[in-house]
C-alpha atoms as a PDB file:
ATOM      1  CA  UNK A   1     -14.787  19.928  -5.210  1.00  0.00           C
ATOM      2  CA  UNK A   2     -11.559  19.108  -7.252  1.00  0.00           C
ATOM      3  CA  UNK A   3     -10.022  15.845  -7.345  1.00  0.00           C
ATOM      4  CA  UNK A   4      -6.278  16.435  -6.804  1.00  0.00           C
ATOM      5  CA  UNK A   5      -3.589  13.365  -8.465  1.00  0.00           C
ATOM      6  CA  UNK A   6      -0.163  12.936  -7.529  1.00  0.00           C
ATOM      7  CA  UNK A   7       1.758  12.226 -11.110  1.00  0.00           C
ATOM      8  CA  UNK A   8      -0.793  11.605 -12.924  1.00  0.00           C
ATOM      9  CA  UNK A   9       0.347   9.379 -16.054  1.00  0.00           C
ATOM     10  CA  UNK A  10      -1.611   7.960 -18.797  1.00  0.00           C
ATOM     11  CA  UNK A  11      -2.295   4.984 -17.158  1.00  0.00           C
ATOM     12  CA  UNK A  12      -2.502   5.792 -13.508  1.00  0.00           C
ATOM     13  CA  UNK A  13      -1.720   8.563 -10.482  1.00  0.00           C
ATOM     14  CA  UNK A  14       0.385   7.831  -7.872  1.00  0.00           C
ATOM     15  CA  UNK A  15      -2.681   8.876  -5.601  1.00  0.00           C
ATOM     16  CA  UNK A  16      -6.049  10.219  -5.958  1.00  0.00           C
ATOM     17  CA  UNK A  17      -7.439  12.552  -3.218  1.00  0.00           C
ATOM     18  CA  UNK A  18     -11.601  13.299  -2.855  1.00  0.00           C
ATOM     19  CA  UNK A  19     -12.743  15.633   0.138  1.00  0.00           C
ATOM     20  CA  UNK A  20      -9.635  14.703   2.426  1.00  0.00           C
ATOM     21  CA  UNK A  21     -10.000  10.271   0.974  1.00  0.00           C
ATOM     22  CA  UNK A  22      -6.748   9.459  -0.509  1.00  0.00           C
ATOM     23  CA  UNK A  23      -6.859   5.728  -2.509  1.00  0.00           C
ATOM     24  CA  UNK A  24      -3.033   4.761  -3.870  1.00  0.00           C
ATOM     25  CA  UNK A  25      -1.640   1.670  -4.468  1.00  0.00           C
ATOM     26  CA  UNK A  26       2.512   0.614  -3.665  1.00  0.00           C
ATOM     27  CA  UNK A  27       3.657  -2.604  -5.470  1.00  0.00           C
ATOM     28  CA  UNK A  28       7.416  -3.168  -5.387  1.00  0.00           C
ATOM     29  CA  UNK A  29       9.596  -1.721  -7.874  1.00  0.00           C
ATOM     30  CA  UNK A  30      12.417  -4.729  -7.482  1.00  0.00           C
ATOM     31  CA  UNK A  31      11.165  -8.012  -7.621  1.00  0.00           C
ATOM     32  CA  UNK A  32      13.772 -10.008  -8.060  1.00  0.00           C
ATOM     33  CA  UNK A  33      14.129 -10.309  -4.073  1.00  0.00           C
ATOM     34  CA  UNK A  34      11.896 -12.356  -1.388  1.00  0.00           C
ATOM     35  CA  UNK A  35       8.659 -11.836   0.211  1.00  0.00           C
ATOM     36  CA  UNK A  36      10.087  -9.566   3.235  1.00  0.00           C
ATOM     37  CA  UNK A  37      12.284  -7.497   1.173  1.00  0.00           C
ATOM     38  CA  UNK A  38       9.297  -6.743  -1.656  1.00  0.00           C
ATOM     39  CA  UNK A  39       6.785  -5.552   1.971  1.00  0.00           C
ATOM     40  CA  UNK A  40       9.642  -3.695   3.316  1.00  0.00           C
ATOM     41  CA  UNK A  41       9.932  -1.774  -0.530  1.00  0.00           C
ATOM     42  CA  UNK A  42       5.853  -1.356  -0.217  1.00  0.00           C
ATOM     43  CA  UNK A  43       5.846   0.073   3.217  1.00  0.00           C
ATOM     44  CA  UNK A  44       8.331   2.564   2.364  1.00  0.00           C
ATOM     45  CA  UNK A  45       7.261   4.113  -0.734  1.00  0.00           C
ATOM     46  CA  UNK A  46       3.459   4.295   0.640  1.00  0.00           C
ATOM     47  CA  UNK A  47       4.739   6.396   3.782  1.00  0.00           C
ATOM     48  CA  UNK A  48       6.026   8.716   1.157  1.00  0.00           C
ATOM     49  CA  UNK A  49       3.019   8.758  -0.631  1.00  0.00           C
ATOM     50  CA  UNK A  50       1.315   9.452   2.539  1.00  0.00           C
ATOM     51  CA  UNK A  51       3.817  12.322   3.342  1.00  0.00           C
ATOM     52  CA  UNK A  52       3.045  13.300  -0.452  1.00  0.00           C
ATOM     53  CA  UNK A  53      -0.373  14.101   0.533  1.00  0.00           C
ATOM     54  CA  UNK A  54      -0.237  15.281   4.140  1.00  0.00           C
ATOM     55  CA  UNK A  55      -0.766  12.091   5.633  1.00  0.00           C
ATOM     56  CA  UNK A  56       0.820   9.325   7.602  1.00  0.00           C
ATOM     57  CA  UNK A  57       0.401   6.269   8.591  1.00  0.00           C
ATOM     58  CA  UNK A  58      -1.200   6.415  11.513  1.00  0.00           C
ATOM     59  CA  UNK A  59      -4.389   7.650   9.150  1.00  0.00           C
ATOM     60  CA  UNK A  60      -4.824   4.796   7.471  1.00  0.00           C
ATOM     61  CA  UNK A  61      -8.344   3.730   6.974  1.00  0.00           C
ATOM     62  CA  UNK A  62      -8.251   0.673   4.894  1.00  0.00           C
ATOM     63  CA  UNK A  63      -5.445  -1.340   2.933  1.00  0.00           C
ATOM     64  CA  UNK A  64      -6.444  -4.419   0.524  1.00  0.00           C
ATOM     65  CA  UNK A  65      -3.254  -7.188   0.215  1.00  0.00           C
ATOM     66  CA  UNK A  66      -3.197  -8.889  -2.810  1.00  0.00           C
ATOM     67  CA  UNK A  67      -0.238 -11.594  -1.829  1.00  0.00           C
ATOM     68  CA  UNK A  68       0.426 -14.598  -4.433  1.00  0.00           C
ATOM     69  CA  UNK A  69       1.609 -17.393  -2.138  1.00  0.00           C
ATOM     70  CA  UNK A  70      -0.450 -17.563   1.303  1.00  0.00           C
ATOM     71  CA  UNK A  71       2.687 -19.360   2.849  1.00  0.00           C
ATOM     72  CA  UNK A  72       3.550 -15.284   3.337  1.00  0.00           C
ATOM     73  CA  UNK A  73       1.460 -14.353   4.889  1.00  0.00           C
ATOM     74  CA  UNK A  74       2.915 -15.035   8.478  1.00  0.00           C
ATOM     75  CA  UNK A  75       5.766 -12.370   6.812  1.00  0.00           C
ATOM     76  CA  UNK A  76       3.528 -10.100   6.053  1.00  0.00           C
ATOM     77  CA  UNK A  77       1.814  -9.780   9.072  1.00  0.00           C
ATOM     78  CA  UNK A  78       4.459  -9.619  11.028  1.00  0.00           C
ATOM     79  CA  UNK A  79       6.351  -6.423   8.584  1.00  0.00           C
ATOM     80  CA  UNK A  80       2.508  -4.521   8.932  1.00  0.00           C
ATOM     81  CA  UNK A  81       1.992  -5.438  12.760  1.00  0.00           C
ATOM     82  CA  UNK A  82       5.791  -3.436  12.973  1.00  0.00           C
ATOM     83  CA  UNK A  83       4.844  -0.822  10.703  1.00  0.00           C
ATOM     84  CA  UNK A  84       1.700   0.495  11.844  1.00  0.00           C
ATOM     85  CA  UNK A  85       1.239   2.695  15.026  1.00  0.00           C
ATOM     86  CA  UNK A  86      -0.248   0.839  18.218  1.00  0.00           C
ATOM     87  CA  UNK A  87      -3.226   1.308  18.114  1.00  0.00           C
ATOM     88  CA  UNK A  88      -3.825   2.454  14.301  1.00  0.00           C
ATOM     89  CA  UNK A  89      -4.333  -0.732  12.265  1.00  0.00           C
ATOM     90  CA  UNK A  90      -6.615   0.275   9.508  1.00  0.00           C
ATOM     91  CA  UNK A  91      -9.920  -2.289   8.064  1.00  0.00           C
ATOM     92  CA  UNK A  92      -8.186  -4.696   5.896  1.00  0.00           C
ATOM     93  CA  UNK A  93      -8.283  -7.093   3.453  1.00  0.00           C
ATOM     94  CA  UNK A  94      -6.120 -10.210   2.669  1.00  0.00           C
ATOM     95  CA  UNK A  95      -6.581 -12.053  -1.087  1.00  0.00           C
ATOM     96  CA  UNK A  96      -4.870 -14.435  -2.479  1.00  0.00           C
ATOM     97  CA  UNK A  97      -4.289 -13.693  -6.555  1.00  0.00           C
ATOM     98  CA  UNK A  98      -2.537 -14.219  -9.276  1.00  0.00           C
ATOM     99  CA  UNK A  99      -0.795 -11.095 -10.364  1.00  0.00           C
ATOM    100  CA  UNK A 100       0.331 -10.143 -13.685  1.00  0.00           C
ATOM    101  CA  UNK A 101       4.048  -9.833 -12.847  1.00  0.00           C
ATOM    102  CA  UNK A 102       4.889 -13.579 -11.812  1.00  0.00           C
ATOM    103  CA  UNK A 103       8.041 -12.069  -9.568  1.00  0.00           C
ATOM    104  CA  UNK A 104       5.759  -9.588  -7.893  1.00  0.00           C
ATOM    105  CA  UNK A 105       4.478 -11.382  -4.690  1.00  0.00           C
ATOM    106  CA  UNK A 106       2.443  -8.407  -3.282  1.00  0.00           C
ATOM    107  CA  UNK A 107       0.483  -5.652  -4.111  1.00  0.00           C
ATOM    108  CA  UNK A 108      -1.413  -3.304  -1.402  1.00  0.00           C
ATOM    109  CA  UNK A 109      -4.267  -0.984  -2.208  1.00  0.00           C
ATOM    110  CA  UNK A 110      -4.512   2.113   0.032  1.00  0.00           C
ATOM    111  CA  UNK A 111      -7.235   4.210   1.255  1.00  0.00           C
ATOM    112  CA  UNK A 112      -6.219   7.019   4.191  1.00  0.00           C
ATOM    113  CA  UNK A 113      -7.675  10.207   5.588  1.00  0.00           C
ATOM    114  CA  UNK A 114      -5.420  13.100   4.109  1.00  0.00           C
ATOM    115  CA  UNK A 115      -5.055  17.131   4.242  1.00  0.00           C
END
């Protein structure tokens, strides 16, 4: 079975789809903006991944946060509990890190169910 990769670069895809498992991650492309407007940037550019690969949102199966500060969190939570579908929250996973852009306060690692 072949894996198929959205825009494949060098470094990185934009996605990576298995047998119908899609893993991509969204970080925010400005950072130089606050916690809710960096989420807000991240939920929109993974729904069009998801559209990208014949998902949505509602076939999400697990999402790992990497946030920096855990004084978000209460933001975040409250952007993903809006985002998601009643009833669809995927498994997930909160960590607090250090990442290598020191304006980038999230990250979110993807996996979802795809056609």
């Amino acid at each position: 079975m072949n894996i198929q990769r959205l825009n494949p670069a060098p470094r990185w895809s934009d996605a990576t789809v298995y047998r119908g498992i899609a893993h991509f991650v969204e970080v925010p492309n400005n950072t130089d903006c606050s916690m809710d407007e960096q989420i807000a940037q991240i939920l929109l550019q993974a729904e069009a991944t998801l559209a990208a690969i014949g998902s949505d949102k509602s076939r999400l199966l697990s999402a790992t946060i990497y946030i920096t500060h855990k004084e978000n969190v209460p933001a975040l939570n409250q952007a993903w509990e809006a985002w998601l579908p009643a009833g669809c929250a995927p498994s997930r996973a909160c960590v607090k890190v250090e990442l290598l852009d020191p304006a980038m306060l999230v990250e979110i690692a993807f996996v979802a169910a795809a056609d």
